[in-house]
Protein backbone atom coordinates (compact mmCIF):
# COMPACT_ATOMS: atom_id res chain seq x y z
CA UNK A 1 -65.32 -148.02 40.87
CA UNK A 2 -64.25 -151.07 42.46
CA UNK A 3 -65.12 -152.47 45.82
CA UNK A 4 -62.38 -154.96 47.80
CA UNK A 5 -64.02 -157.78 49.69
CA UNK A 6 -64.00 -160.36 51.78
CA UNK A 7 -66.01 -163.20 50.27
CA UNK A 8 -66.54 -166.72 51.37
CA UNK A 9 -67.12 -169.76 48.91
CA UNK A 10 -70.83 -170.15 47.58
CA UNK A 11 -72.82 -172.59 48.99
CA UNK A 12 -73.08 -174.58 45.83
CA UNK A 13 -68.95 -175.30 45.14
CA UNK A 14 -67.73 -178.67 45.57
CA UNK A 15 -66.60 -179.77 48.69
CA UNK A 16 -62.79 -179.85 47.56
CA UNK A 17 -63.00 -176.20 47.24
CA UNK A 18 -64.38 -176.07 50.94
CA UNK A 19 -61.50 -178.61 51.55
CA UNK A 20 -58.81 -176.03 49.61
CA UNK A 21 -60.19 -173.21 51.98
CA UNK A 22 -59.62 -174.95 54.86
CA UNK A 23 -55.96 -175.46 53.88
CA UNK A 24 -55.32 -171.96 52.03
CA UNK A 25 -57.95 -169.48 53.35
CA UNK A 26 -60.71 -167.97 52.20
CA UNK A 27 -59.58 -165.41 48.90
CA UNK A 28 -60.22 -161.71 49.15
CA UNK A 29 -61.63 -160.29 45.74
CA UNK A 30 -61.37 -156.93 43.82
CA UNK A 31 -65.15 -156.37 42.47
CA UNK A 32 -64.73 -154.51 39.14
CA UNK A 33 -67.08 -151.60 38.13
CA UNK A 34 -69.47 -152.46 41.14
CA UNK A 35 -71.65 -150.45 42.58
CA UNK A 36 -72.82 -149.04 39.86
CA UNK A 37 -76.05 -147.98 40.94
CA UNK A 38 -78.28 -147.28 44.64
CA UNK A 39 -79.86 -150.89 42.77
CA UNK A 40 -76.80 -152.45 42.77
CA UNK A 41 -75.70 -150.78 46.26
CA UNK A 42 -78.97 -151.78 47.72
CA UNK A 43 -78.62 -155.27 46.67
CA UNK A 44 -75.32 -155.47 48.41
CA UNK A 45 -76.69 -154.14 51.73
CA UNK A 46 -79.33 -156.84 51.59
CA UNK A 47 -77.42 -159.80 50.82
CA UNK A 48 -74.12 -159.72 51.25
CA UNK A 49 -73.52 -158.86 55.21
CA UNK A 50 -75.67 -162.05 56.13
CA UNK A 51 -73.37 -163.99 53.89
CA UNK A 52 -70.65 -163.80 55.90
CA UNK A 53 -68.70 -161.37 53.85
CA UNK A 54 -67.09 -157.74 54.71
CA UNK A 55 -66.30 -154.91 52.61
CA UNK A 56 -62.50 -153.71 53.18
CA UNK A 57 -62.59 -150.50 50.96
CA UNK A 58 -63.75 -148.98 48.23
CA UNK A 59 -61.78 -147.50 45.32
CA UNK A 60 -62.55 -145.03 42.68
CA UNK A 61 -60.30 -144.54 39.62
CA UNK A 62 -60.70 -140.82 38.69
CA UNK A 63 -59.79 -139.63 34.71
CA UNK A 64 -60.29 -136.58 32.67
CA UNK A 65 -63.13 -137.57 30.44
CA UNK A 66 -61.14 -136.22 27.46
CA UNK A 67 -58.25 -139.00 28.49
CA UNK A 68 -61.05 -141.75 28.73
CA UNK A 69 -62.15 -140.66 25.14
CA UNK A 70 -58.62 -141.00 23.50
CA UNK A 71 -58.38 -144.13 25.45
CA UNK A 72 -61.29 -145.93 24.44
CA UNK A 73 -60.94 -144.70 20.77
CA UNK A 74 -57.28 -145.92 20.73
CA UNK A 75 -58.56 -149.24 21.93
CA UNK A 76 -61.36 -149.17 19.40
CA UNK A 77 -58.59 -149.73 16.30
CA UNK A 78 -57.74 -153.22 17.79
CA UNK A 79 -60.56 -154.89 20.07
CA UNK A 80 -63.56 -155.20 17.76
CA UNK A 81 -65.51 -153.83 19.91
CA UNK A 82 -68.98 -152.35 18.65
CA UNK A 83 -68.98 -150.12 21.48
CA UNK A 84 -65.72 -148.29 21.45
CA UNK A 85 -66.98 -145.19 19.77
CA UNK A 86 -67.23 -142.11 20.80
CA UNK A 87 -71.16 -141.92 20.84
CA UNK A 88 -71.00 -144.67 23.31
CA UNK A 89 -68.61 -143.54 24.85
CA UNK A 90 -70.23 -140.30 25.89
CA UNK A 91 -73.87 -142.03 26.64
CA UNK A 92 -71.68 -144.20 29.49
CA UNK A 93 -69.71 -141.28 30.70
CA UNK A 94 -73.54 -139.66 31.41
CA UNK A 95 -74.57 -143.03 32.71
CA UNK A 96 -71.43 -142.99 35.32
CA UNK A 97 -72.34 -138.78 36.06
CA UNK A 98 -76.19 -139.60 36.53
CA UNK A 99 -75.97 -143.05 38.55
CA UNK A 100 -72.67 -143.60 39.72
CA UNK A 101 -71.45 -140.66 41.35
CA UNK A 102 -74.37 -140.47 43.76
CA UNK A 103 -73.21 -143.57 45.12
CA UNK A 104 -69.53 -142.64 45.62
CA UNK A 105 -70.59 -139.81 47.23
CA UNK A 106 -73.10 -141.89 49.47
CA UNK A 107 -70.73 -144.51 50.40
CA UNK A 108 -68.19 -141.33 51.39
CA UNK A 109 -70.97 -139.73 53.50
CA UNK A 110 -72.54 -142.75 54.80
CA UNK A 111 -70.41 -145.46 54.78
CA UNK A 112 -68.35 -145.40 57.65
CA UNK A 113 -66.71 -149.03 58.13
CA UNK A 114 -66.10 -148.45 54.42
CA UNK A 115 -62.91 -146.54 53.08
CA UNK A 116 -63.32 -145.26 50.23
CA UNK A 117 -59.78 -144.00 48.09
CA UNK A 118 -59.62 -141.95 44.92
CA UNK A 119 -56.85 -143.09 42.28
CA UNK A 120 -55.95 -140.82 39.74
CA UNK A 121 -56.27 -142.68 36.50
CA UNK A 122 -54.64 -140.46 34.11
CA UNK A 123 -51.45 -141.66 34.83
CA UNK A 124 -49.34 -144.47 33.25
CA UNK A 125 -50.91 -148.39 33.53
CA UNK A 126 -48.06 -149.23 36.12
CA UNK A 127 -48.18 -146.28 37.97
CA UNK A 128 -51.78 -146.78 38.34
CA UNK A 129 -51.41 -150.80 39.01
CA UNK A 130 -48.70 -150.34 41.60
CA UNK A 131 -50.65 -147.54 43.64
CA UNK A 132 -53.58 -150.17 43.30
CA UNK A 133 -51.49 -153.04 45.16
CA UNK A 134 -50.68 -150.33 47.85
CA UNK A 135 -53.90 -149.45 48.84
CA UNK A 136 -55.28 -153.27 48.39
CA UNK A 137 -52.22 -154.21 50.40
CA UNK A 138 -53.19 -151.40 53.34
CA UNK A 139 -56.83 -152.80 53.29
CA UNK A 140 -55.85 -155.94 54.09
CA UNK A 141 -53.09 -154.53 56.72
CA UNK A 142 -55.82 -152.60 58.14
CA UNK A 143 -57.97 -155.66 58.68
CA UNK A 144 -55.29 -158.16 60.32
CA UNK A 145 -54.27 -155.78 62.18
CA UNK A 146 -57.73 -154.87 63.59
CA UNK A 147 -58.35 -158.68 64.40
CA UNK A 148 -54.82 -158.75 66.15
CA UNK A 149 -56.52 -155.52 68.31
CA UNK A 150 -59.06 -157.10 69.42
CA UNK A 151 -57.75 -160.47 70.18
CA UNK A 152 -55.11 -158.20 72.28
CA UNK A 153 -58.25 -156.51 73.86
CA UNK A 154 -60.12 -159.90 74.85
CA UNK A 155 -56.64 -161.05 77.00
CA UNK A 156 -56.76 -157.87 78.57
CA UNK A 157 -60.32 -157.92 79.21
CA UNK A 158 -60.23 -161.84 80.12
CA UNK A 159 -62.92 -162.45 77.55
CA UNK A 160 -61.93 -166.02 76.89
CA UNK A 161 -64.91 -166.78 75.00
CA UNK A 162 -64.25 -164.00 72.76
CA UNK A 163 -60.96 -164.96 72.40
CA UNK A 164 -61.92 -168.46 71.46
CA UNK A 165 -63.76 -166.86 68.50
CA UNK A 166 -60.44 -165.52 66.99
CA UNK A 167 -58.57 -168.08 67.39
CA UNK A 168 -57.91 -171.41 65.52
CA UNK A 169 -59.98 -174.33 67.25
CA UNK A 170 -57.39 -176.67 67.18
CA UNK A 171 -55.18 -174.04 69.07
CA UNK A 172 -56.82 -175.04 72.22
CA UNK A 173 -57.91 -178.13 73.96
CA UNK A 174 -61.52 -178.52 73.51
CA UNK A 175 -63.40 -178.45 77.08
CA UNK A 176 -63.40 -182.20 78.93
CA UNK A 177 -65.37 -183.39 82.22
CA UNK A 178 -63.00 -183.30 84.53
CA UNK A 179 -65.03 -185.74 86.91
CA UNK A 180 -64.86 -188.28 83.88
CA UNK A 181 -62.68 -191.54 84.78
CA UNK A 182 -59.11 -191.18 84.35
CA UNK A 183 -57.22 -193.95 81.94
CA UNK A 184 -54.05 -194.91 81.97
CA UNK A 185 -52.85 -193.24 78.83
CA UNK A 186 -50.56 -190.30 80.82
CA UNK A 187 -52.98 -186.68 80.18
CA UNK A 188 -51.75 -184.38 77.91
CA UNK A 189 -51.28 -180.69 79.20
CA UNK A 190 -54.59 -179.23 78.49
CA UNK A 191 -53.63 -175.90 76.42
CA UNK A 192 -56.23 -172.82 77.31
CA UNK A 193 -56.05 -168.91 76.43
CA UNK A 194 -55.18 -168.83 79.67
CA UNK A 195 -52.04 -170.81 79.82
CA UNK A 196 -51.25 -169.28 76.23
CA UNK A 197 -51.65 -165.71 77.20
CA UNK A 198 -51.74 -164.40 81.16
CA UNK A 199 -48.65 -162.86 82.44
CA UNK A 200 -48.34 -164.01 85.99
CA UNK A 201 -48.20 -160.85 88.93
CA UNK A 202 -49.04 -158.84 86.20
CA UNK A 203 -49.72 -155.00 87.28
CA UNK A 204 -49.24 -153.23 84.02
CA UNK A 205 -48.97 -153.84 80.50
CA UNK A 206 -47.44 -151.01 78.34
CA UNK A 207 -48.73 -150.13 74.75
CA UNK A 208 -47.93 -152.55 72.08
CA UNK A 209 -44.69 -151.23 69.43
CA UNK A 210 -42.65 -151.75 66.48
CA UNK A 211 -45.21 -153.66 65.22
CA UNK A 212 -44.46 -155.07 61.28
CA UNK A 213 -47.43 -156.76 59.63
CA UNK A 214 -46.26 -159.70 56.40
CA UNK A 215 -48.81 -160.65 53.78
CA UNK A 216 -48.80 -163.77 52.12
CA UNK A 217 -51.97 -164.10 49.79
CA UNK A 218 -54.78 -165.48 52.64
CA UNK A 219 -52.05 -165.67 55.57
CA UNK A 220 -50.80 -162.91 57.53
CA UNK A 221 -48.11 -162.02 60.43
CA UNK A 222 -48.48 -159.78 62.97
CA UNK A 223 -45.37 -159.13 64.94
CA UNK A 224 -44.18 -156.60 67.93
CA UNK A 225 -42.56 -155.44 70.94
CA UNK A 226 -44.80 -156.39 74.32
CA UNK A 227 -44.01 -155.07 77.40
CA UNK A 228 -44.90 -156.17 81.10
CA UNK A 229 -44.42 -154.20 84.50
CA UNK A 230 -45.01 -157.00 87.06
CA UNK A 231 -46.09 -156.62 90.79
CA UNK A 232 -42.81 -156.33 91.84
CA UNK A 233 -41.49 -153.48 89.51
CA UNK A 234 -39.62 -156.01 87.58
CA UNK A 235 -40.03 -155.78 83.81
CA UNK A 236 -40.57 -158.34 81.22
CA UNK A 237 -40.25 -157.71 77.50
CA UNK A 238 -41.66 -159.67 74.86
CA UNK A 239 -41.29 -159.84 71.26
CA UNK A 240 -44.66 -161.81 69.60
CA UNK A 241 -45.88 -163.18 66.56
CA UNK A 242 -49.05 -163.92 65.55
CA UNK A 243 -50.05 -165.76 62.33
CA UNK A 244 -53.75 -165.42 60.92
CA UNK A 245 -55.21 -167.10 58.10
CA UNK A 246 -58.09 -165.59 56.30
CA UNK A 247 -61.64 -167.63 56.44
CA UNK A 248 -65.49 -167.32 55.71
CA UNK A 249 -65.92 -165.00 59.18
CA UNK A 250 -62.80 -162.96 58.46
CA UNK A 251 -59.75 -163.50 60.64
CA UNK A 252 -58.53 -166.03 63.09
CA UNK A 253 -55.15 -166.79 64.87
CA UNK A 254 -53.25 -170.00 63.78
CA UNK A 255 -50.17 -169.97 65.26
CA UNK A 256 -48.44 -168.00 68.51
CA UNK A 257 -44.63 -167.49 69.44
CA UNK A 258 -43.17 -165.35 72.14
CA UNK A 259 -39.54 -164.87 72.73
CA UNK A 260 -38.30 -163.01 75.77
């Protein structure tokens, strides 16, 4: 079983790596042959959500225990492995029966912000590999897409202070005292969510559509069809993109277009 997260850099790593996040993102890891155990799952629940860190999805590679016998037997002629025998072979199988199961099944019955997907791994390595990406790729989808939501739903809403929290800082001027002493230096247009986002006379906005979604390792774009019914019946039809980079508190928006 493997579990897909969301993990941001330990507190101990240099600051160049807190320097490459900054520039890159934060990376999104495939944890291999975790949880094994309610220990292990436990430990997780304790930990991990005040880290920072979110759990995308859950995958379980299911095989014929016959199959995972000839496979580990076959692999036994070449890797030197003590282990690849059939007697420990069949005391892990019991292990994964008697420990591991339970916790599929509780993350399935329990777990709801949690998706958990069942491979079957008798097939071919590729076949197996590509429906991997797939799902990894829709767990990440999923999760963009869900920030783009509820950015979408804070304009609506006018929750500008939520809105702030999804969006890149430097996005947006940073509040100044307007009663402060003016210079000469000509003031630059102060960019707000506002300005960025509210659709003047605005009476009605119609669902969002065509919507296409572009993953490029930490960075993502979220693009669709916007349309506008304004106070005087007139519409207005928009075609946006969003692009969102991937940091330590999940998603936030780095750069909008909108072309009429």
């Amino acid at each position: 079983m493997d579990a897909a997260v969301s993990k941001p850099a330990p507190g101990t790593v240099a600051r160049s790596e807190y320097e490459r996040e900054e520039r890159y993102g934060a990376p999104i890891f495939l944890i291999d042959g975790f949880p094994r155990n309610f220990d292990n799952l436990q430990g997780w629940c304790d930990i991990m959500p005040h880290s920072g860190t979110s759990l995308l999805g859950t995958l379980v590679f299911d095989c014929p225990v016959e199959i995972l016998q000839e496979r580990i037997l076959s692999r036994g002629e070449t890797s030197g492995r003590t282990d690849d025998n059939l007697v420990s072979a069949r005391k892990r199988f019991d292990t994964f029966v008697e420990q591991t199961c339970p916790v599929v099944e509780a993350l399935e019955r329990e777990v709801r912000d949690c998706k958990t997907v069942h491979i079957d791994g008798s097939k071919g390595l590729e076949e197996v590999w590509t429906e991997t990406q797939d799902i990894m790729d829709g767990f990440v989808t999923n999760d963009v897409l869900s920030a783009n939501s509820d950015l979408l739903t804070a304009i609506r809403s006018e929750d500008w202070e939520g809105y702030r929290a999804l969006v890149a800082p430097d996005m947006i001027s940073p509040e100044v005292d307007d009663t402060a002493p003016s210079t000469t230096t000509p003031p630059t247009p102060k960019v707000t969510p506002q300005s960025m986002e509210v659709i003047p006379n605005l009476q009605r906005e119609d669902p969002v559509s065509n919507a296409v979604v572009e993953i490029m390792g930490t960075t993502a774009t979220v693009s669709y069809d916007r349309t506008f019914v304004l106070e005087d019946g007139s519409d207005l039809h928009f075609r946006e993109m969003r692009t969102w980079r991937h940091v330590n508190n999940g998603w936030i928006m780095v750069h909008f277009t909108r072309k009429q």
